[in-house]
C-alpha atoms as a PDB file:
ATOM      1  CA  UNK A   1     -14.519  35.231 -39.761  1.00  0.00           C
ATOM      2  CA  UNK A   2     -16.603  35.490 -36.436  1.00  0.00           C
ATOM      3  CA  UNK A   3     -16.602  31.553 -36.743  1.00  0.00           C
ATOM      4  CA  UNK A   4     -13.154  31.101 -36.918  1.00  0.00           C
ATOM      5  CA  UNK A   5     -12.474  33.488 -33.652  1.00  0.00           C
ATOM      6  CA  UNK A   6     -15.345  31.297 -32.279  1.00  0.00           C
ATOM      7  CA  UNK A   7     -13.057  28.163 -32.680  1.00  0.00           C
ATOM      8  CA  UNK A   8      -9.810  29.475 -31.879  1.00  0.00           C
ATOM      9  CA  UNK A   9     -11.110  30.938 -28.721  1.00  0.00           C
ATOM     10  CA  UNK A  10     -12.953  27.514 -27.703  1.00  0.00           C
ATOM     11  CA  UNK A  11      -9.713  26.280 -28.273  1.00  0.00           C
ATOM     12  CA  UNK A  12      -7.569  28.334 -26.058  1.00  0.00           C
ATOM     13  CA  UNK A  13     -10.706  27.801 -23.493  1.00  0.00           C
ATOM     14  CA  UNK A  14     -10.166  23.909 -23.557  1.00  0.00           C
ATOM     15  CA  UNK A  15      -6.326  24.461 -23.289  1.00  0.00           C
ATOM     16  CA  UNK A  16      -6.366  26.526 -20.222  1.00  0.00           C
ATOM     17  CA  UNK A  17      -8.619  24.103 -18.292  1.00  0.00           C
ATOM     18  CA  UNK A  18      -6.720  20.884 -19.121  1.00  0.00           C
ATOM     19  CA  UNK A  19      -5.116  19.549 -16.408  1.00  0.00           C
ATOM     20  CA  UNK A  20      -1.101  19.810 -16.841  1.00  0.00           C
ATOM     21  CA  UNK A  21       0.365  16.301 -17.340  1.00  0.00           C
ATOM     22  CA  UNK A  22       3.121  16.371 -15.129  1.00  0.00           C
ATOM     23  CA  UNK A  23       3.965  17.946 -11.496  1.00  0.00           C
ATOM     24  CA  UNK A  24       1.617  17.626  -8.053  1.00  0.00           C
ATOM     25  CA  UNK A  25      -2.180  18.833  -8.707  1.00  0.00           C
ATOM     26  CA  UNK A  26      -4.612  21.225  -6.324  1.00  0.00           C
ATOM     27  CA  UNK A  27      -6.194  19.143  -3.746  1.00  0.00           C
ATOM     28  CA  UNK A  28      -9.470  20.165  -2.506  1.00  0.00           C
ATOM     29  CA  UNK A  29      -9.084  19.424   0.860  1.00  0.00           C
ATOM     30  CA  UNK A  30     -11.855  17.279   3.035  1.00  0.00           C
ATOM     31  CA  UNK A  31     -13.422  17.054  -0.162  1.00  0.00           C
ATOM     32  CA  UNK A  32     -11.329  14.601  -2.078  1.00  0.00           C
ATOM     33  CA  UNK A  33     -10.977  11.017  -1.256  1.00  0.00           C
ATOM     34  CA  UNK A  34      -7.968   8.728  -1.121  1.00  0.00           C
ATOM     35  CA  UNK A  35      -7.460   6.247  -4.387  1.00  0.00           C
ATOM     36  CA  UNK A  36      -6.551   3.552  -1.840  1.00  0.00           C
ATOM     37  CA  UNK A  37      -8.163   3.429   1.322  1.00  0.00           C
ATOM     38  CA  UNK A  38     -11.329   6.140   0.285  1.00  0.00           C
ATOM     39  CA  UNK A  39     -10.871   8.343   3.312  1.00  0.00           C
ATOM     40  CA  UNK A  40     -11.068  12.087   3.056  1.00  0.00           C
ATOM     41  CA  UNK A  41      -7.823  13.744   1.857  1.00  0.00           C
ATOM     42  CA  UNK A  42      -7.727  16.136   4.674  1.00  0.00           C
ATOM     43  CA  UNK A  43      -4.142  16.644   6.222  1.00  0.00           C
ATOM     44  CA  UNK A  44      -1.402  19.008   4.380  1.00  0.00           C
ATOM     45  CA  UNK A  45       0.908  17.585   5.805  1.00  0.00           C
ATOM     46  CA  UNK A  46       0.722  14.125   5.164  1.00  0.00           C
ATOM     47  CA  UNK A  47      -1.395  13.406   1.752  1.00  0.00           C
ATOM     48  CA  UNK A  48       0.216  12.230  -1.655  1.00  0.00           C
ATOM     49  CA  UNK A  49      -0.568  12.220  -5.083  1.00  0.00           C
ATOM     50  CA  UNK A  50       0.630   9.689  -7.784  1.00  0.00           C
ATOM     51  CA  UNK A  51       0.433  11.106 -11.385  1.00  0.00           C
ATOM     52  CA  UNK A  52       0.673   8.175 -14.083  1.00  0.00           C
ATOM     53  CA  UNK A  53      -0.877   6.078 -16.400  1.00  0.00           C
ATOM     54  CA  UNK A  54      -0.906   3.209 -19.587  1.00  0.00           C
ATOM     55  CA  UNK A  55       1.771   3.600 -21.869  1.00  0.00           C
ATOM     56  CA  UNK A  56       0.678   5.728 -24.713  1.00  0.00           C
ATOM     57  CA  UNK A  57      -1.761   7.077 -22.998  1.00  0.00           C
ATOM     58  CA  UNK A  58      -2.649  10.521 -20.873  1.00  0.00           C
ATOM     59  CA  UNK A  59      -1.898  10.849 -17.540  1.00  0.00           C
ATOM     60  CA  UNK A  60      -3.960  10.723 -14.865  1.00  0.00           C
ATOM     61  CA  UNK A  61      -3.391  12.366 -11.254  1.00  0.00           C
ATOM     62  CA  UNK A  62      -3.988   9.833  -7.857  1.00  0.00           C
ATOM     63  CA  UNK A  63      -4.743  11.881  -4.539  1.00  0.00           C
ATOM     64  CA  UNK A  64      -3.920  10.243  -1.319  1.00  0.00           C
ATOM     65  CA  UNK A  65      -4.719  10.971   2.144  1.00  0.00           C
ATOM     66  CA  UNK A  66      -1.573   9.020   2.918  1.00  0.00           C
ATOM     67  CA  UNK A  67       1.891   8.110   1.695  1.00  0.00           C
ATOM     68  CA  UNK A  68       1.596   4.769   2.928  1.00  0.00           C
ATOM     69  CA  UNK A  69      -1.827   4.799   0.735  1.00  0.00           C
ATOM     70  CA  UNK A  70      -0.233   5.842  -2.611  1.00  0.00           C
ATOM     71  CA  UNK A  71       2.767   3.344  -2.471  1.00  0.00           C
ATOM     72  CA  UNK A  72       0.748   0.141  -1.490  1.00  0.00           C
ATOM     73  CA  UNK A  73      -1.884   1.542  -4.600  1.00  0.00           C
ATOM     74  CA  UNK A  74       0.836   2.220  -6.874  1.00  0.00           C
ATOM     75  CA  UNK A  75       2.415  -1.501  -6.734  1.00  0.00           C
ATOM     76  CA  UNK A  76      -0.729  -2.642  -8.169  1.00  0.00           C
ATOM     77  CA  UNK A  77      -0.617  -0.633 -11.149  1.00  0.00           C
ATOM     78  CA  UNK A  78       0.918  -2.185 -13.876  1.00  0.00           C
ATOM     79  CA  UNK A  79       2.932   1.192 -14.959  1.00  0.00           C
ATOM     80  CA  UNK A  80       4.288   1.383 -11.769  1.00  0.00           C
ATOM     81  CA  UNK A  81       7.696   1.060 -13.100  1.00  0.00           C
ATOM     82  CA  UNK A  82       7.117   3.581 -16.427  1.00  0.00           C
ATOM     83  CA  UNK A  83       9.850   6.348 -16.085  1.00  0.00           C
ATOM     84  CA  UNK A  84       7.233   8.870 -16.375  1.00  0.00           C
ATOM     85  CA  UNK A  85       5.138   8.000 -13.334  1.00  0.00           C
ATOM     86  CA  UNK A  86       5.386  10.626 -10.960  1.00  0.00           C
ATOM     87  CA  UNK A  87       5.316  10.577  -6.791  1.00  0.00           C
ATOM     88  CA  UNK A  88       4.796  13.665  -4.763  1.00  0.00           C
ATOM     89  CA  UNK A  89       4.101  13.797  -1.063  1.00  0.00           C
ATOM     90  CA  UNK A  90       3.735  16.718   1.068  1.00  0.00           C
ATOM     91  CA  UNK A  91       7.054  18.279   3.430  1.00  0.00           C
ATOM     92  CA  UNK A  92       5.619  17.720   7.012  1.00  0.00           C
ATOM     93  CA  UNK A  93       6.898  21.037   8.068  1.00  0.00           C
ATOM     94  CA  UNK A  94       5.415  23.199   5.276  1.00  0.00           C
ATOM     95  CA  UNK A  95       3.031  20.970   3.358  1.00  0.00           C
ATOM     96  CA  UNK A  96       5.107  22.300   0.163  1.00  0.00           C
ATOM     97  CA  UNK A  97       4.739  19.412  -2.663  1.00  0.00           C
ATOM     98  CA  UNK A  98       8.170  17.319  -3.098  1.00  0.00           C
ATOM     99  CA  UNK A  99       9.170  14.393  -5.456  1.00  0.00           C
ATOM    100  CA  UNK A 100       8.728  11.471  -3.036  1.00  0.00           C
ATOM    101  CA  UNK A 101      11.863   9.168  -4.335  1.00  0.00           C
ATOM    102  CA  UNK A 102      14.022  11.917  -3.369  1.00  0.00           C
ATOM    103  CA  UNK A 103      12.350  12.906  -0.010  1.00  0.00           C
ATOM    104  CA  UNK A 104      13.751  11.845   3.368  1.00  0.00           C
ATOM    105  CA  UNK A 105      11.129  10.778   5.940  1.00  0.00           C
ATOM    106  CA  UNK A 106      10.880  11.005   9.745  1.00  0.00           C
ATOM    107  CA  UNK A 107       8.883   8.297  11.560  1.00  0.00           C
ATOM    108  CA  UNK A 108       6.506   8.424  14.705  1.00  0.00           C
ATOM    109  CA  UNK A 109       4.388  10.581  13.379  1.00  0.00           C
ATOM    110  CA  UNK A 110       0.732  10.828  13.564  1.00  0.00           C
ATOM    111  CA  UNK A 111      -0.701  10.601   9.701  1.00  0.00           C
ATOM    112  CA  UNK A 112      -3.963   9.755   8.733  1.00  0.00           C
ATOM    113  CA  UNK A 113      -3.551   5.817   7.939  1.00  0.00           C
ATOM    114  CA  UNK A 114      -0.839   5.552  11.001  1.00  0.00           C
ATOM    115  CA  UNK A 115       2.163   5.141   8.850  1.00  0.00           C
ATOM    116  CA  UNK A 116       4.102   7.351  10.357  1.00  0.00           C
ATOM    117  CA  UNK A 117       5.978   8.911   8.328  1.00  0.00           C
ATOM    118  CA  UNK A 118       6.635  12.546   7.353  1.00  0.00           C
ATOM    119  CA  UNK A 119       8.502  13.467   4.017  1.00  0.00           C
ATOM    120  CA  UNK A 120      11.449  16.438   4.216  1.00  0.00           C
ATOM    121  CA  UNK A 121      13.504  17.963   1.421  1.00  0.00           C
ATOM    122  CA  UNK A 122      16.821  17.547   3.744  1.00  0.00           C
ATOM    123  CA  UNK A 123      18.490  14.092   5.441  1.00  0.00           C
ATOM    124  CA  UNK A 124      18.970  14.836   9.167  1.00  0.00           C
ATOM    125  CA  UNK A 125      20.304  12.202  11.229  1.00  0.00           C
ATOM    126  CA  UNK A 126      17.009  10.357  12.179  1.00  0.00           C
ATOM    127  CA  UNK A 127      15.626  10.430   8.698  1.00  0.00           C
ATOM    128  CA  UNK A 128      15.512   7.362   6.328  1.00  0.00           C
ATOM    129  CA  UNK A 129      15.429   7.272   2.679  1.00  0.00           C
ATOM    130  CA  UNK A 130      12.497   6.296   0.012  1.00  0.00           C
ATOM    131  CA  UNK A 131      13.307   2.691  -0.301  1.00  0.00           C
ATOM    132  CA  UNK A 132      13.686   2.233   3.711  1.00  0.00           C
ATOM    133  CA  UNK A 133      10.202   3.895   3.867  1.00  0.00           C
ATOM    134  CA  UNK A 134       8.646   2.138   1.008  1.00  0.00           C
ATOM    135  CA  UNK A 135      10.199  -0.939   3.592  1.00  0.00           C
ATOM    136  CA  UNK A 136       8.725   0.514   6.740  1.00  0.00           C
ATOM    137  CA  UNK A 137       5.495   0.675   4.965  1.00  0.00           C
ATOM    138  CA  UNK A 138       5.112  -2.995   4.234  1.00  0.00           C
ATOM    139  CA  UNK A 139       5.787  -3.648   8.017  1.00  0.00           C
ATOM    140  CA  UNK A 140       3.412  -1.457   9.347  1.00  0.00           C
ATOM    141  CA  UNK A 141       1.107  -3.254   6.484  1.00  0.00           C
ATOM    142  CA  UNK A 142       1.323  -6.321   7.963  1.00  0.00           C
ATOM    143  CA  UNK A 143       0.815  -5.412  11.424  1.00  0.00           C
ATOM    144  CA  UNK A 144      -1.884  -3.524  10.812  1.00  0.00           C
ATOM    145  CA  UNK A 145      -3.591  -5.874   8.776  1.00  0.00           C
ATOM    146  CA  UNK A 146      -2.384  -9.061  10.761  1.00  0.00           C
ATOM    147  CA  UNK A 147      -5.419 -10.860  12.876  1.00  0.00           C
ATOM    148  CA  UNK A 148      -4.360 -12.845  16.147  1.00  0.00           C
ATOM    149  CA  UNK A 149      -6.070 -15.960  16.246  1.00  0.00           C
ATOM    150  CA  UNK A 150      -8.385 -16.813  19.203  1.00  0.00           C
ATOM    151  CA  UNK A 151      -8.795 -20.423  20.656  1.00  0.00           C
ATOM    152  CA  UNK A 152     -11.868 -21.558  19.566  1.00  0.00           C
ATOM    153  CA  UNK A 153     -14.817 -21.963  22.027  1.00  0.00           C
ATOM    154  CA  UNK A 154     -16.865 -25.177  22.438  1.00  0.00           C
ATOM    155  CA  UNK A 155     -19.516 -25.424  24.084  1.00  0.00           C
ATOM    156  CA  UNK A 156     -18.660 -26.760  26.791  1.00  0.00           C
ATOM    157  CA  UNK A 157     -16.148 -24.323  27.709  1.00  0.00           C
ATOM    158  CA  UNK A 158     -18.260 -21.182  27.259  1.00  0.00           C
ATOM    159  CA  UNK A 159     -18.992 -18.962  30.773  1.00  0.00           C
ATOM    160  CA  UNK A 160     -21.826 -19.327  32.233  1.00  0.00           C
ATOM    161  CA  UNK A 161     -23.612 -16.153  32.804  1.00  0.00           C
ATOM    162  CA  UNK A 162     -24.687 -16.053  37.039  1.00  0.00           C
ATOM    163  CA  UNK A 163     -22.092 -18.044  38.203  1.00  0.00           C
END
C-alpha cells in the first residue's frame, strides 16, 4: 500500500512541474538568453516567446529578447507553419503576454535588437498589423545587416603619416 501512495504521489509531483504545452511561459528576466541573437532577455516590454515544435512531438517554449528575434528564428524552423505553433510578445504598455498574429504594433521604439516595434492589444491609427511588421522586420534586417563597400586602398594611395 505505502508503495502505491509512493507512486501516485511521484506522479502528481512530475505532473505539477511539467511545463504546460500551450500559452506564454515565466521568463526569468536578465537571466535567460534570446534563441536568436543570445542576448539577455531583459526588457518586459519588448521580449517574445515562440512555443512549438516537430510534428508529433512535445512542445518546446523559445524566449526572445526581441520580436524581431523570434520571427527571423521562427522562419527557419521547419514547423513554422504547424497550426499549433504559438507567438506571444509582450503589450509595450503593460508587458501583459498577447498572441502576436493578432497584436497591433507601434514603431520608433527603442527595443533591445532596434526593431522598433511595440505590440498592443488595440489598432490606433499609427499602428500596423502582424504581417506589415513581420515586413518591417525584414527591412530593418537588411539594413542592419547590410555592409557599405569601401574603395579599396593600394599602396600607392595610402596617407602618409607626417605630411
Amino acid at each position: 500500500m505505502t508503495r502505491i501512495l509512493l507512486i501516485v504521489f511521484a506522479a502528481l509531483l512530475a505532473g505539477c512541474s511539467a511545463e504546460p504545452q500551450t500559452g506564454p511561459g515565466e521568463v526569468r528576466w536578465d537571466r535567460e538568453t534570446c534563441e536568436r541573437c543570445a542576448m539577455a532577455v531583459s526588457d518586459p516590454g519588448y521580449s517574445a516567446q515562440v512555443r512549438g515544435g516537430a510534428a508529433g512531438g512535445r512542445s518546446k517554449l523559445y524566449k526572445f529578447d526581441d520580436i524581431g528575434c523570434a520571427v527571423l528564428w521562427l522562419e527557419q524552423q521547419s514547423w513554422k507553419d504547424d497550426p499549433a505553433t504559438e507567438v506571444w510578445v509582450n503589450d509595450h504598455k503593460d508587458s501583459e503576454w498577447i498572441d502576436a498574429r493578432s497584436a497591433w504594433y507601434v514603431t520608433g521604439k527603442i527595443t533591445p535588437m532596434d526593431y522598433g516595434l511595440g505590440a498592443q492589444r488595440g489598432k490606433t491609427d499609427d499602428s500596423i498589423d502582424f504581417t506589415q511588421a513581420v515586413d518591417r522586420i525584414h527591412e530593418k534586417e537588411k539594413q542592419l545587416n547590410s555592409h557599405t563597400h569601401l574603395p579599396q586602398s593600394t599602396p600607392d594611395k595610402l596617407p602618409t603619416i607626417g605630411q
